[in-house]
Protein backbone atom coordinates (compact mmCIF):
# COMPACT_ATOMS: atom_id res chain seq x y z
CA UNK A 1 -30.91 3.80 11.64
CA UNK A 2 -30.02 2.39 8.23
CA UNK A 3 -27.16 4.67 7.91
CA UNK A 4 -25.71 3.09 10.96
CA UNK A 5 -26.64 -0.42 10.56
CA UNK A 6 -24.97 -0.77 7.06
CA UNK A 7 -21.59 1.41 8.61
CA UNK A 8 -21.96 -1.40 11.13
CA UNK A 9 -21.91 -4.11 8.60
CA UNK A 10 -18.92 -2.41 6.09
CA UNK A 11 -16.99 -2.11 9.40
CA UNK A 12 -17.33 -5.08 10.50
CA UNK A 13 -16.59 -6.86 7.57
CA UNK A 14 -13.15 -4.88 6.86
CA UNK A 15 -12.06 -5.95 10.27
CA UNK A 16 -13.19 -9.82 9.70
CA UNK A 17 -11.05 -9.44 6.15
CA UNK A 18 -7.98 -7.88 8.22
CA UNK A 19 -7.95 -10.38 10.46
CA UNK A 20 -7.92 -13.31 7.88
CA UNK A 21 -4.90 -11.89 6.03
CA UNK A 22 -2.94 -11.46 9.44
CA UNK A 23 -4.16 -15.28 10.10
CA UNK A 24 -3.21 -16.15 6.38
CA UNK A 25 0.19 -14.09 7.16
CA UNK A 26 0.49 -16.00 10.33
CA UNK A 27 0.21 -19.33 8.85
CA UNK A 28 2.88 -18.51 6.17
CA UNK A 29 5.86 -18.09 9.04
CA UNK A 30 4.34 -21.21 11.00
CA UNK A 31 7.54 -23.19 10.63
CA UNK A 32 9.31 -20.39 12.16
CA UNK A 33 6.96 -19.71 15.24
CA UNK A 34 8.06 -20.79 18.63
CA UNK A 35 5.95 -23.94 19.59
CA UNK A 36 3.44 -24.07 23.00
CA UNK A 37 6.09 -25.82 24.82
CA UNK A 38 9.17 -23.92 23.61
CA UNK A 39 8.41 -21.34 26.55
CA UNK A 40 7.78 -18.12 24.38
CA UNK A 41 4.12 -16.61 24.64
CA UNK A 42 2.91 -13.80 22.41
CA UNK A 43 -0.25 -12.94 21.28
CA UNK A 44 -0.46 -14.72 17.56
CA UNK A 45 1.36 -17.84 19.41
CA UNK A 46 -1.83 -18.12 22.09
CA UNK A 47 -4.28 -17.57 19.45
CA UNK A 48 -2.58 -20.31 16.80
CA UNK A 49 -2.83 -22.72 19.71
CA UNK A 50 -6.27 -21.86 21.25
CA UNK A 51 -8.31 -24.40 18.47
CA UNK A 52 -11.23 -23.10 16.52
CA UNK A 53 -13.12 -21.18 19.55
CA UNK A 54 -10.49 -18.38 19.33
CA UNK A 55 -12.14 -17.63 15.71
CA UNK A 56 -15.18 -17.68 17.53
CA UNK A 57 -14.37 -14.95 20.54
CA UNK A 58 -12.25 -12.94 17.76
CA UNK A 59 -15.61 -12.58 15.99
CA UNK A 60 -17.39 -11.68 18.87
CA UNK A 61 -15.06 -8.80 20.15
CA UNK A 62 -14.77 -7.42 16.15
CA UNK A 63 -18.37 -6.94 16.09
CA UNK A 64 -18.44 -5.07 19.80
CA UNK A 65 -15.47 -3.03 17.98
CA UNK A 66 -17.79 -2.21 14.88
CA UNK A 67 -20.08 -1.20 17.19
CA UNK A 68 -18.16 1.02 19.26
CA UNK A 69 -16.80 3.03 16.13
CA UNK A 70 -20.58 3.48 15.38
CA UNK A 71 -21.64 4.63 19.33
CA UNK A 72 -18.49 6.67 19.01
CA UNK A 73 -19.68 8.62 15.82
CA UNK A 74 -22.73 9.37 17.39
CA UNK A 75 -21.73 10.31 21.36
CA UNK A 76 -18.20 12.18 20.78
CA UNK A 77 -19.03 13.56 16.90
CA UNK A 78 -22.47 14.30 16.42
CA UNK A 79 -23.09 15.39 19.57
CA UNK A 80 -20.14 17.60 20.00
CA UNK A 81 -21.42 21.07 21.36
CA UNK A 82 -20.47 23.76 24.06
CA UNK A 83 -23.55 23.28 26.24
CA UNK A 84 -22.51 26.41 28.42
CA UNK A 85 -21.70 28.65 25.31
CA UNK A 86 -24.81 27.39 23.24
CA UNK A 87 -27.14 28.17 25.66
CA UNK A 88 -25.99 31.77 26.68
CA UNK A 89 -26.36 32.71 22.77
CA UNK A 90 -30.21 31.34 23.15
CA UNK A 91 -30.64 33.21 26.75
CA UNK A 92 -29.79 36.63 25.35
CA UNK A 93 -32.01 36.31 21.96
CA UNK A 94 -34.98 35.22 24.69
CA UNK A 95 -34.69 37.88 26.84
CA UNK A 96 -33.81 40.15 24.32
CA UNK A 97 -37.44 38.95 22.52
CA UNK A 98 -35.53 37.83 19.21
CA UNK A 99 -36.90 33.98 19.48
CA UNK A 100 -36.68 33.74 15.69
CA UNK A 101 -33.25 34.56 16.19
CA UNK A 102 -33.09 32.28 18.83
CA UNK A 103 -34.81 29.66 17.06
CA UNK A 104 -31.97 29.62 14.46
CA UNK A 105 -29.27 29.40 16.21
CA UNK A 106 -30.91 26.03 17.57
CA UNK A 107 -31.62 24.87 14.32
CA UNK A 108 -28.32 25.46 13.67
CA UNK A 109 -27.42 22.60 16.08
CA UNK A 110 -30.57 20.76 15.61
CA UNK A 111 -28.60 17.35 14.99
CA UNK A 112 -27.58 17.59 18.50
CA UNK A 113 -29.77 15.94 20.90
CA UNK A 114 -29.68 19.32 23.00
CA UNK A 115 -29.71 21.23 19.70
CA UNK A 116 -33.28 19.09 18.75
CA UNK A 117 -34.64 19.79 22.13
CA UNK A 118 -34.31 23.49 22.07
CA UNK A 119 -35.49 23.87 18.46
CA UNK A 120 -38.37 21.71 19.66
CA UNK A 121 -39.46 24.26 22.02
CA UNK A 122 -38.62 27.48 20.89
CA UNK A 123 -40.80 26.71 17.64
CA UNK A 124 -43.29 26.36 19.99
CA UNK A 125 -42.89 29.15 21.25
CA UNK A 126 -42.75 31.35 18.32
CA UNK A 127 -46.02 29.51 17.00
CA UNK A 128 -47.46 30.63 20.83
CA UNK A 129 -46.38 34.54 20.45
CA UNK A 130 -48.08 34.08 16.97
CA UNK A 131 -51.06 32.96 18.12
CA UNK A 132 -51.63 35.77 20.93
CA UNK A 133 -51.35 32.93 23.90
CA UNK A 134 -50.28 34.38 27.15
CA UNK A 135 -49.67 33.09 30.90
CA UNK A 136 -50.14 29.31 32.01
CA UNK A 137 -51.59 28.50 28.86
CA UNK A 138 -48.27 29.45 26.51
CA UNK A 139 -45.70 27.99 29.35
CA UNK A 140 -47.76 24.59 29.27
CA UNK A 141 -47.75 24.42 25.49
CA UNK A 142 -43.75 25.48 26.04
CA UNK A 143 -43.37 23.04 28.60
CA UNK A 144 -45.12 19.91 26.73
CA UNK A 145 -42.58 20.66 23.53
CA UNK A 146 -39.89 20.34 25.61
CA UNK A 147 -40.99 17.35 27.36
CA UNK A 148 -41.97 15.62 23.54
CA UNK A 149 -38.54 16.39 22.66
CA UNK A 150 -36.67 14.71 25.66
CA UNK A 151 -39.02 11.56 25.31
CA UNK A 152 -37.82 11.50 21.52
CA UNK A 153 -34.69 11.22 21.32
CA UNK A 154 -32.95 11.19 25.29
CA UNK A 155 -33.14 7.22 25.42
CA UNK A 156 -31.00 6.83 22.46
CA UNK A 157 -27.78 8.56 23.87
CA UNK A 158 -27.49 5.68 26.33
CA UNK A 159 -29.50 3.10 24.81
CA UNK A 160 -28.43 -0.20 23.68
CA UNK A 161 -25.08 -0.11 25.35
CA UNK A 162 -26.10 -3.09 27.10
CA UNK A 163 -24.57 -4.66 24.34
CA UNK A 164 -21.02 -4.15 25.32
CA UNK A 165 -21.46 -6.01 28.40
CA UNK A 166 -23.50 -8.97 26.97
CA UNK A 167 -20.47 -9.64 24.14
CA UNK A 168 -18.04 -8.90 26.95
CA UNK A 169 -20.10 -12.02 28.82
CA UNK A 170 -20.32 -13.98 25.74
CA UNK A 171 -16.36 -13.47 25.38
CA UNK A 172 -16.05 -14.50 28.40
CA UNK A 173 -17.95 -17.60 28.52
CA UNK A 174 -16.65 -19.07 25.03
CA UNK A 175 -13.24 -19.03 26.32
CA UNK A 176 -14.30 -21.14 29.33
CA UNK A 177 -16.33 -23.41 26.90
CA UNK A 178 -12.88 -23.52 25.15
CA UNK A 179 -11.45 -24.77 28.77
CA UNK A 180 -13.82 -27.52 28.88
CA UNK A 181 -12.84 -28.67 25.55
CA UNK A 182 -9.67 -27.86 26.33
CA UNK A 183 -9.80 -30.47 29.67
CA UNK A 184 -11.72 -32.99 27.38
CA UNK A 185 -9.16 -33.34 24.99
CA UNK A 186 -6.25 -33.35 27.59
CA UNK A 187 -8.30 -36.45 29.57
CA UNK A 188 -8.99 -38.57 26.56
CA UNK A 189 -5.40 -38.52 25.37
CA UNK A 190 -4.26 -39.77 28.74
CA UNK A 191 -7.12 -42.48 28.38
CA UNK A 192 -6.30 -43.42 24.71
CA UNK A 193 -2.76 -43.09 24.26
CA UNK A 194 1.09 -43.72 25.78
CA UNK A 195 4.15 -42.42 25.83
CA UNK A 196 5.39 -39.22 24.54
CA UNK A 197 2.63 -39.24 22.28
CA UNK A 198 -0.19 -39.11 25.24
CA UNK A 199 2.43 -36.14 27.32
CA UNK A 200 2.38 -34.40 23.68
CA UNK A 201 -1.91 -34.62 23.44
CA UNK A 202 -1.84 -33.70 27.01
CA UNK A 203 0.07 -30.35 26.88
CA UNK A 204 -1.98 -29.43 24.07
CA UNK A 205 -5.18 -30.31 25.13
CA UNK A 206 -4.22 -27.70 28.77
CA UNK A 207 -2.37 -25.59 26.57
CA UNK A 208 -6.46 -25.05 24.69
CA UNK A 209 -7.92 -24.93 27.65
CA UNK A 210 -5.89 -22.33 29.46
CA UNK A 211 -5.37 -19.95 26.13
CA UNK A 212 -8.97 -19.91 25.13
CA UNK A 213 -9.61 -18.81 29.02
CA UNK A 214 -7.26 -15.92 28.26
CA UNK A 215 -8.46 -15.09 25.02
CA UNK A 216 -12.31 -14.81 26.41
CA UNK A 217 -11.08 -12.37 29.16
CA UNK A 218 -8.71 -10.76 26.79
CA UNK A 219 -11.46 -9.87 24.57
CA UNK A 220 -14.15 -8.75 27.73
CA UNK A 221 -11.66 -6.51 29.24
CA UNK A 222 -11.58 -4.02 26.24
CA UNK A 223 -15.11 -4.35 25.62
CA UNK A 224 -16.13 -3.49 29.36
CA UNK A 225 -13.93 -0.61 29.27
CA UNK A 226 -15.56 0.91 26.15
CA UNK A 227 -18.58 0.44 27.36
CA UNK A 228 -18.22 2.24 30.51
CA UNK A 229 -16.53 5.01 28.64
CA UNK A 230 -19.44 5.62 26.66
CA UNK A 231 -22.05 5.45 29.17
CA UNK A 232 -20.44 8.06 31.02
CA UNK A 233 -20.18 10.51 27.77
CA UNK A 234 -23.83 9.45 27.33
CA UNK A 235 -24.67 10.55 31.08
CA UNK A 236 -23.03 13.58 30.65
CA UNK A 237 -24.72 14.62 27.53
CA UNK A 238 -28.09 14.14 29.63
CA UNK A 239 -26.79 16.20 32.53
CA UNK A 240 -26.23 19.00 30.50
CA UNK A 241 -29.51 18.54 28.62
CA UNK A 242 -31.44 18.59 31.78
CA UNK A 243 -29.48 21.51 33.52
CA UNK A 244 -30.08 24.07 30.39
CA UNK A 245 -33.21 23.15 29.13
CA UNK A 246 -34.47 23.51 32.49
CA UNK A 247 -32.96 27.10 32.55
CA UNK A 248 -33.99 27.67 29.01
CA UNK A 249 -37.22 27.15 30.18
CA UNK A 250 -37.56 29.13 33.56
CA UNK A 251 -36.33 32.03 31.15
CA UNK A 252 -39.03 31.16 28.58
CA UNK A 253 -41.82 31.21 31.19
CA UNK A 254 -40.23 34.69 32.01
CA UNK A 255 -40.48 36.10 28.75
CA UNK A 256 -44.02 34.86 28.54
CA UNK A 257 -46.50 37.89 29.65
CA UNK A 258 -49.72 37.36 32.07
């Protein structure tokens, strides 16, 4: 958890220092950027003219970034396994009656959630062929190992992803803050000023309002996305967990003798 919290923070913070050098860079060429009204619209244009709150939104979609490196890490690299091939090796040590065999190639994979699970229970079962336990009682100690190990560590493969879609929201409803603002502005300068000066306040102020709207749903779309990406990597992890431990088991409970 540490490990991943201070990854979090180091990321998060290189991104936050990128993005000030390409604001700093930004600023630098300002005389030769296209203005709001000249008709040209690019990304570094839209966020120049979209007033403090597009700091705001940029922050929040850099931190659901950090954290999607970090969910990443954990879903696509450390839990990268054949399922199929990894449980076939297990199957033939079990039936075979090599479980410390079996038990190593688990532990071989034990930073796998499926790796853990298996590990979990096939100690178990060596400490139950040790012991001289037979029939129900040996498949229920089995069993109850297996069942530990899901409880353990299961909910973390698809926990907290929740996240994603409360900064997506939180995007999402800063840039229409920034509309309001936006509107505000726009409605006082036609109630305080005249003249060019008041058309020149006004396309400004709807210029804010409509950019930060885009900016909020610029930055949700992404974050949505990744989300639903990794919740269906997570899902499929626990598919294949439940489908071959399951079968890991029935062959366990064969093994076992009356």
């Amino acid at each position: 958890m540490k490990v991943k919290n201070t990854l979090l923070v180091v990321i998060a913070l290189m991104l936050s220092v990128g993005f000030l050098f390409a604001q700093e860079a930004a600023e630098a060429t300002q005389t030769a950027a296209p203005s709001a009204g000249s008709g040209a619209l690019n990304p570094i244009t839209l966020f120049k003219n979209s007033g403090s709150m597009a700091y705001v939104i940029l922050f929040v979609v850099v931190i659901g970034l950090a954290y999607a490196v970090v969910r990443y890490i954990q879903l696509y690299v450390r839990e990268k396994i054949d399922p199929e091939t990894f449980f076939v090796k297990i199957k033939n040590y079990v039936k075979n009656g090599h479980i410390e065999d079996a038990t190593k190639v688990a532990n071989e994979f034990r930073g796998t959630t499926m790796g853990f699970i298996c590990w979990s229970g096939l100690k178990v079962l060596q400490d139950v062929v040790k012991s001289g336990k037979k029939g129900e009682e040996a498949r229920i100690s089995v069993q109850n190992a297996f069942d530990e190990a899901v409880l353990q560590t299961v909910h973390k493969l698809d926990g907290n992803l929740f996240w994603f879609d409360t900064l997506a929201q939180i995007s999402t409803y800063l840039g229409l803050l920034g509309t309001i603002f936006g509107l505000i502005q726009a409605f006082d300068s036609m109630a305080t000023l005249s003249g060019a000066e008041a058309n020149r306040a006004l396309t400004k102020g709807i210029y804010l309002a409509i950019g930060t709207t885009a900016l909020g749903l610029i930055g949700a779309i992404p974050l949505t996305l990744i989300k639903g990406a990794l919740f269906a990597r997570a899902q499929n992890i626990i598919s294949n967990i439940d489908e071959y431990s399951v079968k890991l088991v029935n062959h366990i409970n064969n093994y076992i003798k009356e």
